[in-house]
PDB file of N, CA and C in Angstrom:
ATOM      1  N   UNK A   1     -74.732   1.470  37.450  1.00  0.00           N
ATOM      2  CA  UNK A   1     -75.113   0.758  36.243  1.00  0.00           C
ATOM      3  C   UNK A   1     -74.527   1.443  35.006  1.00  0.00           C
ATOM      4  N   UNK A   2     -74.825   2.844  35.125  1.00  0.00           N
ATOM      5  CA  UNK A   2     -74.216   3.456  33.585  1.00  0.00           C
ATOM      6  C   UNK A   2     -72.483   3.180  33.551  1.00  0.00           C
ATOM      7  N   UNK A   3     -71.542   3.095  35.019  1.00  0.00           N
ATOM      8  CA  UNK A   3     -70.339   2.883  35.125  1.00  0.00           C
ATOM      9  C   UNK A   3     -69.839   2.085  34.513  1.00  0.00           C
ATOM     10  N   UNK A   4     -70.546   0.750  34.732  1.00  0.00           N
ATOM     11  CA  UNK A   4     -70.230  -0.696  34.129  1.00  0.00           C
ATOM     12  C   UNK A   4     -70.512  -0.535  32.543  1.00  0.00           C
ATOM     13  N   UNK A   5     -71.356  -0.154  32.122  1.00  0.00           N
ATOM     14  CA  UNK A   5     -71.423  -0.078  30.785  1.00  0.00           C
ATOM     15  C   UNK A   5     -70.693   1.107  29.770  1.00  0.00           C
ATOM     16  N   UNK A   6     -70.124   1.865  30.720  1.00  0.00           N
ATOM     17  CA  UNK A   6     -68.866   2.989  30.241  1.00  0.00           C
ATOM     18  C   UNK A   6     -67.473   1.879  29.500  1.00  0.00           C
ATOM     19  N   UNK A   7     -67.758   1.325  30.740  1.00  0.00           N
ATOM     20  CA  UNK A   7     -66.530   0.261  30.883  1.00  0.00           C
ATOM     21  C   UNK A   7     -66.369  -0.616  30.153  1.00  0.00           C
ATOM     22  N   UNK A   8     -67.887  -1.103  29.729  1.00  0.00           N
ATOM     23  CA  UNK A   8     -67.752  -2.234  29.063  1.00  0.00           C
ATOM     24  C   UNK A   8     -67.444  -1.746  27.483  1.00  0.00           C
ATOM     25  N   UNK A   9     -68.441  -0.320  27.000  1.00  0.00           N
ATOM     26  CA  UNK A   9     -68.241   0.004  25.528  1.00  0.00           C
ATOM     27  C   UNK A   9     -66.748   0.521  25.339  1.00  0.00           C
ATOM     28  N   UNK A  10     -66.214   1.208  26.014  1.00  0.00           N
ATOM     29  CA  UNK A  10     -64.583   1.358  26.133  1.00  0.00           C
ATOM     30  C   UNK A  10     -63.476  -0.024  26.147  1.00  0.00           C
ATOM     31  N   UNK A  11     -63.815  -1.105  26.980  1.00  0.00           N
ATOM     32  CA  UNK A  11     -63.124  -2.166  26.282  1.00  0.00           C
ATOM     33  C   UNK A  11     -63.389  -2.728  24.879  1.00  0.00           C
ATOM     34  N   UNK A  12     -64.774  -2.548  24.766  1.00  0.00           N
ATOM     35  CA  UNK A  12     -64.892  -2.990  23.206  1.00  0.00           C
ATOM     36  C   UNK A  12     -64.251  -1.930  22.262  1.00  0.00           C
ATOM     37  N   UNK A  13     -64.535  -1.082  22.816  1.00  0.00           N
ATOM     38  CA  UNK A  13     -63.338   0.401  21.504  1.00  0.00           C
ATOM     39  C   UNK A  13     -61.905   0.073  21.551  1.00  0.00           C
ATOM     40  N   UNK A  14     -61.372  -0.556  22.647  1.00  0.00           N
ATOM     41  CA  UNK A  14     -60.061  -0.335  22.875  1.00  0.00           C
ATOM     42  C   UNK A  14     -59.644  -2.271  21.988  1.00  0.00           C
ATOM     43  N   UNK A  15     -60.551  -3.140  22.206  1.00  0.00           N
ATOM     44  CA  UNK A  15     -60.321  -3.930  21.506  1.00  0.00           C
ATOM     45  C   UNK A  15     -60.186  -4.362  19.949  1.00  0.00           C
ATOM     46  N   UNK A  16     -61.575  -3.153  19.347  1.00  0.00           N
ATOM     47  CA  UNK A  16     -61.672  -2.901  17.900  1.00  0.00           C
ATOM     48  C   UNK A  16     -59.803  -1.958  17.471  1.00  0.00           C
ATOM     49  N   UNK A  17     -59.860  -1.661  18.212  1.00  0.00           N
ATOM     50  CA  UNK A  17     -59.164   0.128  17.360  1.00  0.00           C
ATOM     51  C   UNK A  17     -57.563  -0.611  17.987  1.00  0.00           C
ATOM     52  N   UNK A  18     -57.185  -1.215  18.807  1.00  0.00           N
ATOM     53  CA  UNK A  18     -55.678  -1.746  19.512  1.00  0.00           C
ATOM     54  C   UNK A  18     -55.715  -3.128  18.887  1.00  0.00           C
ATOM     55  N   UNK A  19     -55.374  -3.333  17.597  1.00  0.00           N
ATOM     56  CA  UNK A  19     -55.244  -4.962  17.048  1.00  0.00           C
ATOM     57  C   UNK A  19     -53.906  -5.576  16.650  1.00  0.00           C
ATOM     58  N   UNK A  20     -52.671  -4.639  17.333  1.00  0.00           N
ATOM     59  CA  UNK A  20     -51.608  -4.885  16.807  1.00  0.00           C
ATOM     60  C   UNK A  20     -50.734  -5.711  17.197  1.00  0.00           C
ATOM     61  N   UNK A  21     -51.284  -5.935  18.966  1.00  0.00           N
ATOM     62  CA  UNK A  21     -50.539  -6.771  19.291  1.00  0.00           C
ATOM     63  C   UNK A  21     -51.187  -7.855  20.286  1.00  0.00           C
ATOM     64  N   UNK A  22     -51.429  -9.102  20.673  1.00  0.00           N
ATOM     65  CA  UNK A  22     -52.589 -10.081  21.027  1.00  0.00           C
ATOM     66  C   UNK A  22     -52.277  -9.764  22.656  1.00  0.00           C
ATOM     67  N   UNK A  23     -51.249  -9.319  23.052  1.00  0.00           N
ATOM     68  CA  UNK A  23     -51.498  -8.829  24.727  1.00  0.00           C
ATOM     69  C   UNK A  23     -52.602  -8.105  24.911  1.00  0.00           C
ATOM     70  N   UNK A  24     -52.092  -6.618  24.215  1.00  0.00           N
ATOM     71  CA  UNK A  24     -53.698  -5.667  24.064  1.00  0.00           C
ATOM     72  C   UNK A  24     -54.992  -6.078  23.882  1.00  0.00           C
ATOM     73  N   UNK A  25     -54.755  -7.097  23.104  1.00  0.00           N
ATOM     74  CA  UNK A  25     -56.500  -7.740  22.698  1.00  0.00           C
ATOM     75  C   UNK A  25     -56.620  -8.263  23.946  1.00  0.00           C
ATOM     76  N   UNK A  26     -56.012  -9.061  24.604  1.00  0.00           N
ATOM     77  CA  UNK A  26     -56.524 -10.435  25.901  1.00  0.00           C
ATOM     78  C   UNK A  26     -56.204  -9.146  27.181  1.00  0.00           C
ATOM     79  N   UNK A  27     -55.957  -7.938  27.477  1.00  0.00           N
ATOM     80  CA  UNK A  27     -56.127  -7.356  28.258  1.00  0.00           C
ATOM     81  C   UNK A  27     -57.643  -6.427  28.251  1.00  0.00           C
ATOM     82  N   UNK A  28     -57.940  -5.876  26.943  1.00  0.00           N
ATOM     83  CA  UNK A  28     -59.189  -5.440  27.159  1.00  0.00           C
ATOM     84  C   UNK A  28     -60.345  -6.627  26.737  1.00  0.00           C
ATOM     85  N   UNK A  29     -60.015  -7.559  26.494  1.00  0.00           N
ATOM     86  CA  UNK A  29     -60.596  -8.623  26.877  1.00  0.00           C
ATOM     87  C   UNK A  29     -60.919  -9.329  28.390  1.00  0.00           C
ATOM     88  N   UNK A  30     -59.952  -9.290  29.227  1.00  0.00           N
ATOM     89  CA  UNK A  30     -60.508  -8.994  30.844  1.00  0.00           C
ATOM     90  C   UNK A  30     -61.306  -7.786  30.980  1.00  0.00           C
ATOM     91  N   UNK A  31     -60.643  -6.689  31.053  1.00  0.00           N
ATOM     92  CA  UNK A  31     -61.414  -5.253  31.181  1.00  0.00           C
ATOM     93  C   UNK A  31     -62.774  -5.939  30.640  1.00  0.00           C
ATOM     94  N   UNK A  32     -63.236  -5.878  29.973  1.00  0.00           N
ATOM     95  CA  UNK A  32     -64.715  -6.299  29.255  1.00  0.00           C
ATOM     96  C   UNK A  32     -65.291  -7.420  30.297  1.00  0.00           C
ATOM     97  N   UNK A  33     -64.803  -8.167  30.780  1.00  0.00           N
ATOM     98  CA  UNK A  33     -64.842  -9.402  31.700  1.00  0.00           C
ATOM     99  C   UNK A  33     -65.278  -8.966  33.271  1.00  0.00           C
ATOM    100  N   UNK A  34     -63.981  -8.302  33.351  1.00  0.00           N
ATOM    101  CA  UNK A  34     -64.486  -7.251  34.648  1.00  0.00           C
ATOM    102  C   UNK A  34     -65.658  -6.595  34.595  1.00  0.00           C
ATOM    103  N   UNK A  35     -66.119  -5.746  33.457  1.00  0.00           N
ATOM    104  CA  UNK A  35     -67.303  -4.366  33.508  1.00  0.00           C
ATOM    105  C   UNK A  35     -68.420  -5.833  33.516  1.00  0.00           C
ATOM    106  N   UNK A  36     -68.642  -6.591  32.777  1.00  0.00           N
ATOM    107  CA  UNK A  36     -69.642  -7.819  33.019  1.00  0.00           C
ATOM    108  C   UNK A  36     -69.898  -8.236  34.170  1.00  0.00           C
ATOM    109  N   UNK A  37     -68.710  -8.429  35.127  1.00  0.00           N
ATOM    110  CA  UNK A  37     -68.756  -9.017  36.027  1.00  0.00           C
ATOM    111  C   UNK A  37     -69.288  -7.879  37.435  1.00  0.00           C
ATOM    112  N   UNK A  38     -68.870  -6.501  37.251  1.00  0.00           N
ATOM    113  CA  UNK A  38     -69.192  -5.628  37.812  1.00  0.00           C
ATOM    114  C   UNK A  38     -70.631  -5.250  37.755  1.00  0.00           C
ATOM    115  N   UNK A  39     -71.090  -5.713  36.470  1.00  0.00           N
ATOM    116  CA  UNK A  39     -72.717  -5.404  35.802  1.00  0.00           C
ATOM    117  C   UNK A  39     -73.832  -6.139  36.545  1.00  0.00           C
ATOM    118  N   UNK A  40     -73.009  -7.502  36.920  1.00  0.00           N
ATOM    119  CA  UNK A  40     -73.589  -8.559  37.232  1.00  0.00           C
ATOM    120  C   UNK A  40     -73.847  -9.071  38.673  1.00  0.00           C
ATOM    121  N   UNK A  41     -72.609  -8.123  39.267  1.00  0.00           N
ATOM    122  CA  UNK A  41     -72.478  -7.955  40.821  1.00  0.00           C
ATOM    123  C   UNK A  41     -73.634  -7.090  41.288  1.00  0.00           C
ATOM    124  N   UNK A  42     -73.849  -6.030  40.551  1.00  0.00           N
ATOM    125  CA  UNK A  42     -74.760  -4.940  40.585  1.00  0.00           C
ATOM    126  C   UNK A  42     -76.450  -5.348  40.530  1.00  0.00           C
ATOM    127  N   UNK A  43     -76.582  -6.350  39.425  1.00  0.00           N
ATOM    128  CA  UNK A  43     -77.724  -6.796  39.181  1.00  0.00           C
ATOM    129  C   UNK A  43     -78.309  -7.830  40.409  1.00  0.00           C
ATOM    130  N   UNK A  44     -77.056  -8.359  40.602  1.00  0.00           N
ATOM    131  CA  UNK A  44     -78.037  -9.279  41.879  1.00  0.00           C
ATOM    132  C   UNK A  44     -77.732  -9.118  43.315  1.00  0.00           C
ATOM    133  N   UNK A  45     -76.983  -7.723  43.277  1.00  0.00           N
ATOM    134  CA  UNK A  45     -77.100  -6.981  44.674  1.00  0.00           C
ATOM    135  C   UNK A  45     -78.705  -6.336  44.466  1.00  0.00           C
ATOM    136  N   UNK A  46     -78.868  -5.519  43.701  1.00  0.00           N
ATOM    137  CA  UNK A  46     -80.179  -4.974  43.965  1.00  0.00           C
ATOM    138  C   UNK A  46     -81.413  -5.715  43.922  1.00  0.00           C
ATOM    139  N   UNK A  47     -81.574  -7.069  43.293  1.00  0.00           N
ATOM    140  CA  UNK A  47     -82.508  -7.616  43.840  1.00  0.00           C
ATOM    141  C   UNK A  47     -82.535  -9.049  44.682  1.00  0.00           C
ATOM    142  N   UNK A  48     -81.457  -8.553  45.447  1.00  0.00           N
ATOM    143  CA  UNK A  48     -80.951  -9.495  46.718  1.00  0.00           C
ATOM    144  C   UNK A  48     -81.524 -10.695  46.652  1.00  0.00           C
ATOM    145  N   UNK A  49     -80.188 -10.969  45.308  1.00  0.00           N
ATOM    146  CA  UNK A  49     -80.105 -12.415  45.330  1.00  0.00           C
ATOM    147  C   UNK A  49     -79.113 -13.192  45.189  1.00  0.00           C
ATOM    148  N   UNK A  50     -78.902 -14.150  45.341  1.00  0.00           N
ATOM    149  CA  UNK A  50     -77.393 -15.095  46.191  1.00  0.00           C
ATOM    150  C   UNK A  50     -76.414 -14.744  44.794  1.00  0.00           C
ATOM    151  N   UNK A  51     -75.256 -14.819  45.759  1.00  0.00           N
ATOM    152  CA  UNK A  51     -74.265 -14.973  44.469  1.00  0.00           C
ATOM    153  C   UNK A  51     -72.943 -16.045  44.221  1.00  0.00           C
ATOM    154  N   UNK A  52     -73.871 -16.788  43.943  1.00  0.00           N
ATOM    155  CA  UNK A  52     -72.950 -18.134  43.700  1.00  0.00           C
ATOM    156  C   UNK A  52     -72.966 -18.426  42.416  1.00  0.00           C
ATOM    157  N   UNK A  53     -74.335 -17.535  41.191  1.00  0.00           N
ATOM    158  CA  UNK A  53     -73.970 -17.711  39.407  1.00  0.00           C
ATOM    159  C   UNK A  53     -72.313 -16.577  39.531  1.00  0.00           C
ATOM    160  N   UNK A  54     -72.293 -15.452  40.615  1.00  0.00           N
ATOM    161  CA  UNK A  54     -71.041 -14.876  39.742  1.00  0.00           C
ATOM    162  C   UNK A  54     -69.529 -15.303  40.405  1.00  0.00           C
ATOM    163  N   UNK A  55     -69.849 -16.251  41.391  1.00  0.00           N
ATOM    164  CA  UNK A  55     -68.458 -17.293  41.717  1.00  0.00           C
ATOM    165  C   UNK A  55     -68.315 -18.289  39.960  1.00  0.00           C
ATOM    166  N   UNK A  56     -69.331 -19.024  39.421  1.00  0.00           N
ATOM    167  CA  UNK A  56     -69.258 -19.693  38.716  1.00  0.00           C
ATOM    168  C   UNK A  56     -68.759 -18.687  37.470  1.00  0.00           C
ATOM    169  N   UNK A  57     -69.335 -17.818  36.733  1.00  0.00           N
ATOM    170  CA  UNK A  57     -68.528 -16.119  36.407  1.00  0.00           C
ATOM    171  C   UNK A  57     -67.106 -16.384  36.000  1.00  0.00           C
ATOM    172  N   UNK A  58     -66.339 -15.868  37.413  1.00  0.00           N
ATOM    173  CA  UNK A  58     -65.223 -15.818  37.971  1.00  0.00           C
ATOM    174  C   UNK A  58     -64.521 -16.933  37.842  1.00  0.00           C
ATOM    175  N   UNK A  59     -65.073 -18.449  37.753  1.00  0.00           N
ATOM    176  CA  UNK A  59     -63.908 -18.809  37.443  1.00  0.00           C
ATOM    177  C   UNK A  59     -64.149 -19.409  36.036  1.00  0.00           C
ATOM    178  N   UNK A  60     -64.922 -18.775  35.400  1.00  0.00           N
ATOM    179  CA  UNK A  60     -65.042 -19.334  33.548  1.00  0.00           C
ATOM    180  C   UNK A  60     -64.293 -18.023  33.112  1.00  0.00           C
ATOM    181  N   UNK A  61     -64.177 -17.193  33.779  1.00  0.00           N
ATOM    182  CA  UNK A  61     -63.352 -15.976  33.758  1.00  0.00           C
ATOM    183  C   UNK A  61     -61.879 -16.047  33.480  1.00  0.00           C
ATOM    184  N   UNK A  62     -61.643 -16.779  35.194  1.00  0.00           N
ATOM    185  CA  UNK A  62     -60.214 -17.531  35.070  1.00  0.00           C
ATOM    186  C   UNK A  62     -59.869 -18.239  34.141  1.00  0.00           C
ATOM    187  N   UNK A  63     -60.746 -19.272  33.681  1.00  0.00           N
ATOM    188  CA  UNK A  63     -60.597 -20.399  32.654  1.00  0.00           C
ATOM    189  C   UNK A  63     -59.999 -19.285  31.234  1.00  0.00           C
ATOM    190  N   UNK A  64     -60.555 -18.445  30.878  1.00  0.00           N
ATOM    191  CA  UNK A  64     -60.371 -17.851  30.182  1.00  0.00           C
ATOM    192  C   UNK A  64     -59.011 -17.244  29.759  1.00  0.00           C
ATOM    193  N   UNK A  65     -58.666 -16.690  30.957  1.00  0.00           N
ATOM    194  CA  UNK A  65     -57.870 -15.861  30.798  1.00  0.00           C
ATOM    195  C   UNK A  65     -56.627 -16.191  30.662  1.00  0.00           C
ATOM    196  N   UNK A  66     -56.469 -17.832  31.676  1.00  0.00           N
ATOM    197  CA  UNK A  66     -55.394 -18.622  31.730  1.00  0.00           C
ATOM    198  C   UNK A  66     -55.281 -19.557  30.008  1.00  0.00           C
ATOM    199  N   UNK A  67     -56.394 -19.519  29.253  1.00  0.00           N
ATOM    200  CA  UNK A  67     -56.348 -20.211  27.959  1.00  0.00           C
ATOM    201  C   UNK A  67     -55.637 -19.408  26.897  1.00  0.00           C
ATOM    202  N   UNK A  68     -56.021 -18.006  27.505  1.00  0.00           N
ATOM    203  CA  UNK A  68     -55.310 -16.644  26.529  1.00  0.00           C
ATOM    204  C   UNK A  68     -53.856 -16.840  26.527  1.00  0.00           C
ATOM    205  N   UNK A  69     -53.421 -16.573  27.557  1.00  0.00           N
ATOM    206  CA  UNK A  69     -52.119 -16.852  28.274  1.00  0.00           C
ATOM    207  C   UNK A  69     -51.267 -17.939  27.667  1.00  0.00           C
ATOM    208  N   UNK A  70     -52.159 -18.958  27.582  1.00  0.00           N
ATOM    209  CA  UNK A  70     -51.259 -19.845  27.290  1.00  0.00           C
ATOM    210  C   UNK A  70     -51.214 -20.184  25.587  1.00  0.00           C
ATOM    211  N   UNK A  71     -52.152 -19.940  25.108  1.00  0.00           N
ATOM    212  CA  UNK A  71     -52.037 -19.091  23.371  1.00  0.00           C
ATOM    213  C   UNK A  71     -50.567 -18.022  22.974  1.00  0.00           C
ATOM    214  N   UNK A  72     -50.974 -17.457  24.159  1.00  0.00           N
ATOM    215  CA  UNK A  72     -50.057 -16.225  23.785  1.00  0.00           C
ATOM    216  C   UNK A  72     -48.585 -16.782  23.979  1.00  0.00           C
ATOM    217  N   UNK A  73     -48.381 -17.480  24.932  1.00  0.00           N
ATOM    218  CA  UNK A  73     -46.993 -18.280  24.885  1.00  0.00           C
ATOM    219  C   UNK A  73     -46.786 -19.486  24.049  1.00  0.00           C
ATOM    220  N   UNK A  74     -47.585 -20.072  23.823  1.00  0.00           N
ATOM    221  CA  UNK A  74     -47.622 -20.740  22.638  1.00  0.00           C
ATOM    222  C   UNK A  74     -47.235 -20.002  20.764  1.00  0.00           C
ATOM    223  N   UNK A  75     -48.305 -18.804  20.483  1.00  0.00           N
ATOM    224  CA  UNK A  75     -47.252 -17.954  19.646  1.00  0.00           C
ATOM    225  C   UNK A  75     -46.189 -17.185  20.039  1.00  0.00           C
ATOM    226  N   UNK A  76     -45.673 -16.868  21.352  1.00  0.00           N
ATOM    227  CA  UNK A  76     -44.290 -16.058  21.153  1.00  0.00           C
ATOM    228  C   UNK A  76     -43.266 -17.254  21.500  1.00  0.00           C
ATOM    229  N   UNK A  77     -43.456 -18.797  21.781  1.00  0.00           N
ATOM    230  CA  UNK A  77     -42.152 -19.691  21.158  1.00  0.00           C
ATOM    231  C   UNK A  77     -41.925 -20.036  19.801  1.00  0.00           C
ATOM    232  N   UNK A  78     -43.252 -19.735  18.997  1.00  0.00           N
ATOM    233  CA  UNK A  78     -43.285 -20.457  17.967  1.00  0.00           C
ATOM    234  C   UNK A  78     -42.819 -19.091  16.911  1.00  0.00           C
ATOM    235  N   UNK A  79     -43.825 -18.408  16.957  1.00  0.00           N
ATOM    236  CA  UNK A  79     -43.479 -17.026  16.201  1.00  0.00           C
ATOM    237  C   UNK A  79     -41.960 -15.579  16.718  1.00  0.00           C
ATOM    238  N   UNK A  80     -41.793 -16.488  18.171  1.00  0.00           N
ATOM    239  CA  UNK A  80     -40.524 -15.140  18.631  1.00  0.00           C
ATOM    240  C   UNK A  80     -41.872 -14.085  19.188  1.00  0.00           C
ATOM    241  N   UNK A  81     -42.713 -13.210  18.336  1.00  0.00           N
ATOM    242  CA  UNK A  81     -43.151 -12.149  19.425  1.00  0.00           C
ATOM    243  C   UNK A  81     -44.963 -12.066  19.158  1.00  0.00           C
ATOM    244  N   UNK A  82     -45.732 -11.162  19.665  1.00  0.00           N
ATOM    245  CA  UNK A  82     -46.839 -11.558  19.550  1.00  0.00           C
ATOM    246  C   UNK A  82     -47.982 -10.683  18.585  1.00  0.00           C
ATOM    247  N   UNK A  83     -47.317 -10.326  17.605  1.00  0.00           N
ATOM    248  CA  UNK A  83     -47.509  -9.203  16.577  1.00  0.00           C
ATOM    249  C   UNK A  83     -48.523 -10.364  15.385  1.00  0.00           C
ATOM    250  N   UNK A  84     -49.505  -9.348  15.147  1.00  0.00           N
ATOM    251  CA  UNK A  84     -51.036 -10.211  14.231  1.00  0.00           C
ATOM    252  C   UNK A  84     -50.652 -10.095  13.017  1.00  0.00           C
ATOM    253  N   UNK A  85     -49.415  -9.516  12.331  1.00  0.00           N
ATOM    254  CA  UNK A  85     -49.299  -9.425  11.220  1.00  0.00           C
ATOM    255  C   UNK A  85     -47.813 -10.440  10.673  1.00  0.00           C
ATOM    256  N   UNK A  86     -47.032 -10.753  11.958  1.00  0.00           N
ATOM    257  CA  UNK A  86     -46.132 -11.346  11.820  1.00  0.00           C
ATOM    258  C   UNK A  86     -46.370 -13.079  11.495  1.00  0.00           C
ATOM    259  N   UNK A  87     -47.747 -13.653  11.458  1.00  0.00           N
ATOM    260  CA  UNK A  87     -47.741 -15.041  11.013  1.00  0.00           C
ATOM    261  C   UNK A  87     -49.016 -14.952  10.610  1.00  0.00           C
ATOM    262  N   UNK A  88     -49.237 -16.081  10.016  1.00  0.00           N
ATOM    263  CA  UNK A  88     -50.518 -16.528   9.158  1.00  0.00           C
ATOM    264  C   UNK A  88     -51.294 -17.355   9.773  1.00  0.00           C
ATOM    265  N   UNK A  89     -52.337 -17.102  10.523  1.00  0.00           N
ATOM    266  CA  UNK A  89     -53.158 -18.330  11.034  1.00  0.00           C
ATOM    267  C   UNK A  89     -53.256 -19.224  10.492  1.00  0.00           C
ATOM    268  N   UNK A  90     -53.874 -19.370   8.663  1.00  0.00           N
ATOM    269  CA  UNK A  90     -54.310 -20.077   7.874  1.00  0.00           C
ATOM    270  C   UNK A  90     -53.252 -21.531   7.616  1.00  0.00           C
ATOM    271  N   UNK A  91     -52.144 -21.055   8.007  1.00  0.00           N
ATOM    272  CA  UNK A  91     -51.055 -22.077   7.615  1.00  0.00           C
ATOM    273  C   UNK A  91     -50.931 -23.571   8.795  1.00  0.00           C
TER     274      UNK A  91
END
């Protein structure tokens, strides 16, 4: 239990403090996904109970990650590379 939550406050540090480039963000953005999902594996192993909420998890997980992905290729055709200072959301 304390593992998962090592894990989880370290992706949130690595997400605050690494903002330079949107790969870094959507990678400790899984990491964070994972320690949840590890948290959650944990929680309903010990009071042995089914795990079919962390199949459902896993693939809002996926959903996720594949939406990042495709953001992120969406700004590096439009912008060339994937740098937070190189375009203006607002526009």
């Amino acid at each position: 239990m304390f593992f998962s939550s090592l894990m989880y406050f370290f992706g949130l540090i690595v997400f605050c403090l690494k903002r330079k480039h949107f790969l870094s963000m959507l990678l400790s953005l899984e990491f964070i996904v994972l320690s949840l999902y590890f948290n959650l594996f944990i929680y309903l192993s010990f009071f042995s109970f089914e795990f079919y909420f962390s199949m459902i998890f896993l693939t809002m997980s996926v959903c996720e990650g594949a939406l990042g992905l495709s953001i992120l290729v969406m700004m590096i055709r439009s912008h060339g590379n994937d740098y937070f200072k190189s375009f203006n959301l607002l526009w």
